[in-house]
PDB file of N, CA and C in Angstrom:
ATOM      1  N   UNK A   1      71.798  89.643  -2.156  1.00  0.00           N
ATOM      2  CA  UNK A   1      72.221  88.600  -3.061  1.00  0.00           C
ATOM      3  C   UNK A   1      73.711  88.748  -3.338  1.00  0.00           C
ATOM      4  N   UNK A   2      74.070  87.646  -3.507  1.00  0.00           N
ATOM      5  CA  UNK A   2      75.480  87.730  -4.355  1.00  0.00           C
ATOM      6  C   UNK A   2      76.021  87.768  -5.702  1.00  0.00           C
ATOM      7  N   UNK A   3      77.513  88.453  -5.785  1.00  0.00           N
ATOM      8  CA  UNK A   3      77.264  88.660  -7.052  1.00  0.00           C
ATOM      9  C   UNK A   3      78.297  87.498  -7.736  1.00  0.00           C
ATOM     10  N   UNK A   4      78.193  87.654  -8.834  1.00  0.00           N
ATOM     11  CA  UNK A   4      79.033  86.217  -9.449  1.00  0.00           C
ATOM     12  C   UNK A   4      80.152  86.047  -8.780  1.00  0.00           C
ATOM     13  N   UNK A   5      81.195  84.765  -8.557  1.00  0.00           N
ATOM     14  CA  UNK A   5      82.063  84.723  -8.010  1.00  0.00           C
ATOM     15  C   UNK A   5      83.068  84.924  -8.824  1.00  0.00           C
ATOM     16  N   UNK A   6      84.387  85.159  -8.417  1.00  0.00           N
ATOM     17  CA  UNK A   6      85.771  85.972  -9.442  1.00  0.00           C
ATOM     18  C   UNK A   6      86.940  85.209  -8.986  1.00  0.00           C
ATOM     19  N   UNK A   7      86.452  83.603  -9.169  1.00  0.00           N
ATOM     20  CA  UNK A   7      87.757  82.691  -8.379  1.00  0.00           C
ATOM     21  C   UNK A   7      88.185  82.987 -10.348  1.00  0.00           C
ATOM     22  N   UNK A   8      89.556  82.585  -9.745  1.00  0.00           N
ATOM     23  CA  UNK A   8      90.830  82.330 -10.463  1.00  0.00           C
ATOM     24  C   UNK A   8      91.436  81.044 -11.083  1.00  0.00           C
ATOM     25  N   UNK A   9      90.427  80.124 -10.890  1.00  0.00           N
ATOM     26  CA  UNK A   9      90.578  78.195 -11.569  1.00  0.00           C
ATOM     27  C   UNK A   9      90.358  78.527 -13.000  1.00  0.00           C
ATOM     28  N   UNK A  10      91.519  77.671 -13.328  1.00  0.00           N
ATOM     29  CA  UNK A  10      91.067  77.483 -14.943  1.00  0.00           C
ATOM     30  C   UNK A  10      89.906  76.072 -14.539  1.00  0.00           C
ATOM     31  N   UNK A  11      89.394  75.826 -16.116  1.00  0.00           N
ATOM     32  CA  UNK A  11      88.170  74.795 -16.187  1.00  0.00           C
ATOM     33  C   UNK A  11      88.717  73.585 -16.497  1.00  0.00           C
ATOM     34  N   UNK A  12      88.256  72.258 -16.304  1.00  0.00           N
ATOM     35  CA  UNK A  12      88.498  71.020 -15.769  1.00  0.00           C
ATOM     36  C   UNK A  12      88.824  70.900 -17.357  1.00  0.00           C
ATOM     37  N   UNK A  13      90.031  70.594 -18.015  1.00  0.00           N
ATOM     38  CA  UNK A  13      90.134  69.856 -19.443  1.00  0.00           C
ATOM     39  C   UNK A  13      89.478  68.478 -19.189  1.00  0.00           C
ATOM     40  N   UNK A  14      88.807  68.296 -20.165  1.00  0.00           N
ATOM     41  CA  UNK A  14      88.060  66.492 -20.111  1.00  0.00           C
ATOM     42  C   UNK A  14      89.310  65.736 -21.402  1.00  0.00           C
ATOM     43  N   UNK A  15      88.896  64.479 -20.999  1.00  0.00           N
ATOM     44  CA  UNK A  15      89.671  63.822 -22.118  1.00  0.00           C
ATOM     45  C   UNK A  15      89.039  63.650 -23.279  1.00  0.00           C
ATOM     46  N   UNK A  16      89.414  63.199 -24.409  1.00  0.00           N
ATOM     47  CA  UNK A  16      88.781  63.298 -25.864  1.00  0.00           C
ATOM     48  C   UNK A  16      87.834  61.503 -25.819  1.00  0.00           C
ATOM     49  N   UNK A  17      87.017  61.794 -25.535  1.00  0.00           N
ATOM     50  CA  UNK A  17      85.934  60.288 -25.994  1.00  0.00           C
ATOM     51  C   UNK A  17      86.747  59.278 -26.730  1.00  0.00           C
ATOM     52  N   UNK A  18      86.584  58.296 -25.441  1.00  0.00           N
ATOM     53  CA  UNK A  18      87.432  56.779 -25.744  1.00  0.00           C
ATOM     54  C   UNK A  18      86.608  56.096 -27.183  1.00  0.00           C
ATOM     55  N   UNK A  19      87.293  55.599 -27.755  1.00  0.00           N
ATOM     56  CA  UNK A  19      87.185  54.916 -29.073  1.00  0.00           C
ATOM     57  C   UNK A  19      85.882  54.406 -29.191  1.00  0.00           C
ATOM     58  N   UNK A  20      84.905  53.888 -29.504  1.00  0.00           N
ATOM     59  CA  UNK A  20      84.261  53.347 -29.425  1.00  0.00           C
ATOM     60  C   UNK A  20      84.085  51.635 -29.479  1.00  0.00           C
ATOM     61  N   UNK A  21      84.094  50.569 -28.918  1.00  0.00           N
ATOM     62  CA  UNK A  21      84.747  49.258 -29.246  1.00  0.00           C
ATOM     63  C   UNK A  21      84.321  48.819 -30.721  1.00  0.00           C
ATOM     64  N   UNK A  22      85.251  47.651 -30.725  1.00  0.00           N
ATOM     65  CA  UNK A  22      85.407  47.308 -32.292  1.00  0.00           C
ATOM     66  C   UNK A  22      84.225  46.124 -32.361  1.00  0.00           C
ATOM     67  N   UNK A  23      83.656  45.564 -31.190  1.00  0.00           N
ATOM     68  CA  UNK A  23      81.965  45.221 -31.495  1.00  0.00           C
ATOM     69  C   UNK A  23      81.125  45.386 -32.287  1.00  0.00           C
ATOM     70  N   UNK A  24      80.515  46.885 -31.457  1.00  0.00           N
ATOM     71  CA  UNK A  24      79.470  47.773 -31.523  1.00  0.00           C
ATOM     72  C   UNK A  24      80.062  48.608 -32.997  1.00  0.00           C
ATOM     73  N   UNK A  25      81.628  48.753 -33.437  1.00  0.00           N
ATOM     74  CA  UNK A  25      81.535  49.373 -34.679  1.00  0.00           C
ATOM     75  C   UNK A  25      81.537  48.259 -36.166  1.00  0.00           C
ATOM     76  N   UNK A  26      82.120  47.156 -35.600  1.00  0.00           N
ATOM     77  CA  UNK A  26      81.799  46.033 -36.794  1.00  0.00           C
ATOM     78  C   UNK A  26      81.659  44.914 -36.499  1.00  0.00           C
ATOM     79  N   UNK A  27      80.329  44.606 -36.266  1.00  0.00           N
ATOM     80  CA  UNK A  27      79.648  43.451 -35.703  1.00  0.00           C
ATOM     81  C   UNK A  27      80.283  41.693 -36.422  1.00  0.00           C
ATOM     82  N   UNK A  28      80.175  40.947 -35.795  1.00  0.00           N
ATOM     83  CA  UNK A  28      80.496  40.261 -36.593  1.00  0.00           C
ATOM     84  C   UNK A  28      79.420  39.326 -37.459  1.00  0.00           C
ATOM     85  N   UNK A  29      79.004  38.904 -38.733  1.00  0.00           N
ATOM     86  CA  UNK A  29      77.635  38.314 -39.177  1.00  0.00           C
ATOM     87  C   UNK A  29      77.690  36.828 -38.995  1.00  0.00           C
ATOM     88  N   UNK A  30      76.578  36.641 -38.438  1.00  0.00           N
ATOM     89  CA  UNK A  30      76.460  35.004 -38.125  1.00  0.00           C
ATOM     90  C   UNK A  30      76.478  34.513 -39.634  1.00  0.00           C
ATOM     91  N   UNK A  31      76.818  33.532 -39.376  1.00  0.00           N
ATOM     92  CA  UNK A  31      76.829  32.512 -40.563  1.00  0.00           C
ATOM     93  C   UNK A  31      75.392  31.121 -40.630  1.00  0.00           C
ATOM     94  N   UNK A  32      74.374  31.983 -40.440  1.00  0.00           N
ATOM     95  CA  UNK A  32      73.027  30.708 -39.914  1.00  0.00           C
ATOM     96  C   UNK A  32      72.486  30.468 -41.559  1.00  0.00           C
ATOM     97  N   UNK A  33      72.931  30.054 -42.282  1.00  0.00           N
ATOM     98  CA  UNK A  33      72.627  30.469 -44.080  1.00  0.00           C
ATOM     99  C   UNK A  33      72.478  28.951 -44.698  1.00  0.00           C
ATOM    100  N   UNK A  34      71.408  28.527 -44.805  1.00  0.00           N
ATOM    101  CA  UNK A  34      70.822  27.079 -45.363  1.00  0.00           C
ATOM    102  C   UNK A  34      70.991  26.927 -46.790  1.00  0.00           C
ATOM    103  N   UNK A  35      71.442  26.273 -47.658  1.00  0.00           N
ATOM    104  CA  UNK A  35      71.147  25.739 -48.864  1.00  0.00           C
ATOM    105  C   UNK A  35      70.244  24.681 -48.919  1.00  0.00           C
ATOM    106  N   UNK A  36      69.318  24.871 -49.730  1.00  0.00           N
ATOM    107  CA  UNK A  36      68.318  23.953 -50.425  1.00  0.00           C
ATOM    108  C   UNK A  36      68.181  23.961 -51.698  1.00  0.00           C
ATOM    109  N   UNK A  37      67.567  23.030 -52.327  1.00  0.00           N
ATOM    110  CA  UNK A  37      66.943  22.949 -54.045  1.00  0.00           C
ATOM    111  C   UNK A  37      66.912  24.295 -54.721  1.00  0.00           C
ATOM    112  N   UNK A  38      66.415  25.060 -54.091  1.00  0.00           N
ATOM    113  CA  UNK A  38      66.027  26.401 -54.867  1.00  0.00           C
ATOM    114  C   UNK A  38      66.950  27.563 -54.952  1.00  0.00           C
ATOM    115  N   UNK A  39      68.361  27.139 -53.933  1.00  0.00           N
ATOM    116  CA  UNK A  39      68.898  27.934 -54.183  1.00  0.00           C
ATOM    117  C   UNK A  39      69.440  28.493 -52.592  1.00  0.00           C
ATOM    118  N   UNK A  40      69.652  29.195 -52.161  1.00  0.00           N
ATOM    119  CA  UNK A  40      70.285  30.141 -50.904  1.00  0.00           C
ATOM    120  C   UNK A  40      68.906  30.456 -50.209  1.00  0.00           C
ATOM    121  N   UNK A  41      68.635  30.303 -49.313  1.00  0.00           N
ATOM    122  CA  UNK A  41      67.933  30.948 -48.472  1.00  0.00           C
ATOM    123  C   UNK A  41      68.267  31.007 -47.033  1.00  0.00           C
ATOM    124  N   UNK A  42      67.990  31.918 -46.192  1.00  0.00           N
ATOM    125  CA  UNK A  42      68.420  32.530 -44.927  1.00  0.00           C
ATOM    126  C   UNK A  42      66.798  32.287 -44.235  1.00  0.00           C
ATOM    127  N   UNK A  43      66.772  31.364 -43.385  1.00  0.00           N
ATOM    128  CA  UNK A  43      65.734  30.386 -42.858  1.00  0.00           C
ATOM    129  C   UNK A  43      66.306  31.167 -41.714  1.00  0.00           C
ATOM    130  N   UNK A  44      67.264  31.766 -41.441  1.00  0.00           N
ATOM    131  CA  UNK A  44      67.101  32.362 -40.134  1.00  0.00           C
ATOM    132  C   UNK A  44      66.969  34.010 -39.768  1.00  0.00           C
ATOM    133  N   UNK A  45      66.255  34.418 -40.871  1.00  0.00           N
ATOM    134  CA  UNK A  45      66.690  35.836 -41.089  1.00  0.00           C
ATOM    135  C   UNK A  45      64.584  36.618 -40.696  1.00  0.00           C
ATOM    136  N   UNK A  46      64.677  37.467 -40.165  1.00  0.00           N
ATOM    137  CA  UNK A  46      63.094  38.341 -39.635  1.00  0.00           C
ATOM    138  C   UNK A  46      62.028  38.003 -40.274  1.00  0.00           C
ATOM    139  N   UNK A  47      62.230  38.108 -41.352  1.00  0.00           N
ATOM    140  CA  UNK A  47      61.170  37.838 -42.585  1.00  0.00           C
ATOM    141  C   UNK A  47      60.446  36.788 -42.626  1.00  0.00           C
ATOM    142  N   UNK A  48      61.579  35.568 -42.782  1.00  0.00           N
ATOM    143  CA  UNK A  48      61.236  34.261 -42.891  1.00  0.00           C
ATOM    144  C   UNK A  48      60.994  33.540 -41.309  1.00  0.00           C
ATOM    145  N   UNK A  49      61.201  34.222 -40.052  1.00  0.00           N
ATOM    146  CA  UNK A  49      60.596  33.918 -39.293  1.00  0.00           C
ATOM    147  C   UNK A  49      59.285  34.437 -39.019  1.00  0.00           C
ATOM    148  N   UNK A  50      58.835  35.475 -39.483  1.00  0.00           N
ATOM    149  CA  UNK A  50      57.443  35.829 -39.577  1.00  0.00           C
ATOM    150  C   UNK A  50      56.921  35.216 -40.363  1.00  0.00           C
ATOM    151  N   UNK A  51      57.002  34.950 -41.733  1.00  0.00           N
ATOM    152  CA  UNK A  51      56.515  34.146 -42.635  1.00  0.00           C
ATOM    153  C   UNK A  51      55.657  32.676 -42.208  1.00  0.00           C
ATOM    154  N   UNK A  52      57.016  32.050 -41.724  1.00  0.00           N
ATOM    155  CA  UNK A  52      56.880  30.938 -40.628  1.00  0.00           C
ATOM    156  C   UNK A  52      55.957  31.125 -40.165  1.00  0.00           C
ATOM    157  N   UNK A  53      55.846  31.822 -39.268  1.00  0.00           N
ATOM    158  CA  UNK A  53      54.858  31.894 -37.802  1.00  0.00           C
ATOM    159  C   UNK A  53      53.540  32.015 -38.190  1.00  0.00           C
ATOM    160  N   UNK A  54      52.997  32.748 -39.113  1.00  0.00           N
ATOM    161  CA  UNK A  54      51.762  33.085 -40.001  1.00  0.00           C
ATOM    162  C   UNK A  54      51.153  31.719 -40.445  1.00  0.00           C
ATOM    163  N   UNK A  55      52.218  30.802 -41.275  1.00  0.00           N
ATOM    164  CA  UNK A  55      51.556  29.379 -41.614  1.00  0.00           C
ATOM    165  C   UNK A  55      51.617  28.282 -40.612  1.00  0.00           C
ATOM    166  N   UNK A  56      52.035  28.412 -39.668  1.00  0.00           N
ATOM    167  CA  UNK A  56      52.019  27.911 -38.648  1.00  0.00           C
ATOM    168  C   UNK A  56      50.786  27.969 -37.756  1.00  0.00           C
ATOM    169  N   UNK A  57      50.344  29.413 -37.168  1.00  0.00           N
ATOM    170  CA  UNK A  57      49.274  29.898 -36.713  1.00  0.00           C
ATOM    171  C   UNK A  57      48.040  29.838 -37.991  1.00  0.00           C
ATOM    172  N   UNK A  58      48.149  29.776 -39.162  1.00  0.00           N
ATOM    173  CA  UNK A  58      47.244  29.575 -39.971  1.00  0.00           C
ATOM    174  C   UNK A  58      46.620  27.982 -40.074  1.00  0.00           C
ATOM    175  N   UNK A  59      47.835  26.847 -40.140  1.00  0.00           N
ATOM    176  CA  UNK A  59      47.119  25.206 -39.992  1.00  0.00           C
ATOM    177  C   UNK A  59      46.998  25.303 -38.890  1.00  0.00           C
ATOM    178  N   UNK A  60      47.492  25.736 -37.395  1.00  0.00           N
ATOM    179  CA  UNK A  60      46.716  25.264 -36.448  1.00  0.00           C
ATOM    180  C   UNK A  60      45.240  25.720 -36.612  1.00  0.00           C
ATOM    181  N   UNK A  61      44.976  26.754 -36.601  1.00  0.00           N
ATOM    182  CA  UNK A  61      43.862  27.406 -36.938  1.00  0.00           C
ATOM    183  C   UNK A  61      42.812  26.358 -37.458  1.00  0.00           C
ATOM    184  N   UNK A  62      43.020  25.776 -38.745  1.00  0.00           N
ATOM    185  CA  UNK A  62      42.645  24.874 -39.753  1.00  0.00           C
ATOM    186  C   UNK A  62      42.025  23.907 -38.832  1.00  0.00           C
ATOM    187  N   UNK A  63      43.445  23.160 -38.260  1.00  0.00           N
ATOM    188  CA  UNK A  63      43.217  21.828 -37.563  1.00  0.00           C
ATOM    189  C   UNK A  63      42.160  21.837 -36.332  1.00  0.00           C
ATOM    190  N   UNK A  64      42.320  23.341 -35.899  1.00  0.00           N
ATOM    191  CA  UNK A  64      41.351  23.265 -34.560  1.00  0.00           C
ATOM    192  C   UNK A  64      39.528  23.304 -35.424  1.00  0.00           C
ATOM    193  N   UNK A  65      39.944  24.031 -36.403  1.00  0.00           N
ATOM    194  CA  UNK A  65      38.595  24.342 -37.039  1.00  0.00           C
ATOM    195  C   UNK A  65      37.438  22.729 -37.227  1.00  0.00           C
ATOM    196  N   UNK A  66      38.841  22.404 -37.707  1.00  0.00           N
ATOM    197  CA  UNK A  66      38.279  20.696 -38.600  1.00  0.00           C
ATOM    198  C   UNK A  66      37.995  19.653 -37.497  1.00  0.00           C
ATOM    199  N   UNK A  67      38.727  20.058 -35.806  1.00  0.00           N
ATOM    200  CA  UNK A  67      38.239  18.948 -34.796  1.00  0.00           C
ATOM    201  C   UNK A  67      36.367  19.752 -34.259  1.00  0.00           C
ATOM    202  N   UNK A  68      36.552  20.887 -34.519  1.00  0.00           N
ATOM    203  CA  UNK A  68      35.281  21.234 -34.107  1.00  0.00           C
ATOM    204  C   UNK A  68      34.494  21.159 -34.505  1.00  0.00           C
ATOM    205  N   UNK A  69      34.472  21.381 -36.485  1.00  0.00           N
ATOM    206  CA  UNK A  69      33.204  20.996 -37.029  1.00  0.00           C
ATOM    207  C   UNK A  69      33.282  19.032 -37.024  1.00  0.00           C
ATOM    208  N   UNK A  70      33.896  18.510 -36.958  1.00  0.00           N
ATOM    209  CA  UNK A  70      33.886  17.022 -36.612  1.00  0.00           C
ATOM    210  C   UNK A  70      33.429  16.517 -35.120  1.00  0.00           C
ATOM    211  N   UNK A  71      33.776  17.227 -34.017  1.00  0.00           N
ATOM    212  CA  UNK A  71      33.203  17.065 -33.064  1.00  0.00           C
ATOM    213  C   UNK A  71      31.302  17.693 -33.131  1.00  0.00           C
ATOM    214  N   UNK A  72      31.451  18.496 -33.918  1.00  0.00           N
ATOM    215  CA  UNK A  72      29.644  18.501 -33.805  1.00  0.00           C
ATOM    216  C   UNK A  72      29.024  17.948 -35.032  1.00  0.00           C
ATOM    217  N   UNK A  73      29.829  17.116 -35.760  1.00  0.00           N
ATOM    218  CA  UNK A  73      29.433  16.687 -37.192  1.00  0.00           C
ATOM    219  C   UNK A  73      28.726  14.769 -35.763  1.00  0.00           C
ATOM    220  N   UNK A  74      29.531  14.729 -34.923  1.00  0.00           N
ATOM    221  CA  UNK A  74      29.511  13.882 -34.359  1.00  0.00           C
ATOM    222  C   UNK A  74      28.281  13.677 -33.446  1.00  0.00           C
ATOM    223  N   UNK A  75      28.478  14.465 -32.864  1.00  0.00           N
ATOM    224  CA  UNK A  75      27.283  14.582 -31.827  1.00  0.00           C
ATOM    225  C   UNK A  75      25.926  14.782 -32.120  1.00  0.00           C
ATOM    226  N   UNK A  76      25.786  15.923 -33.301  1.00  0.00           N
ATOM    227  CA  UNK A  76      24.436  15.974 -34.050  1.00  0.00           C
ATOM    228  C   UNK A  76      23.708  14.554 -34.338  1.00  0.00           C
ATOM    229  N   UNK A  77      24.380  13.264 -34.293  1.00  0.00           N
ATOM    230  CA  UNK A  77      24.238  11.811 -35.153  1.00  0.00           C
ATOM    231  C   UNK A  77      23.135  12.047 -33.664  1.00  0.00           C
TER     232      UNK A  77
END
């Protein structure tokens, strides 16, 4: 086997980590911000798109419910 090697290089200086961009450190905030009657609300913000989606998927729900018991409210005649 060999034994460690005994070269004479100094070690590679690296450079100091480039800045990070001014993006990714201060984003800029959309401006998507609705006024209505009640006051300020952000209609475009996680929350209120889940919110959304829940009563949405909840009347369809409804509506499919109400063609089905009407479609056999129908046919039973």
């Amino acid at each position: 086997m060999n034994g460690p090697s005994k070269f004479s290089k100094q070690t590679v200086e690296l450079k100091p980590a480039a800045r990070p961009s001014r993006i990714r450190r201060e984003p800029v905030r959309a401006d998507n911000k609705l006024e209505t009657l009640a006051g300020k609300i952000d209609w475009g913000s996680r929350e209120w798109e889940i919110r959304l989606a829940v009563v949405g998927i909840l009347l369809f729900a409804l509506g499919l419910s109400a063609l089905v018991i009407d479609i056999g409210h129908v046919l039973s005649l």
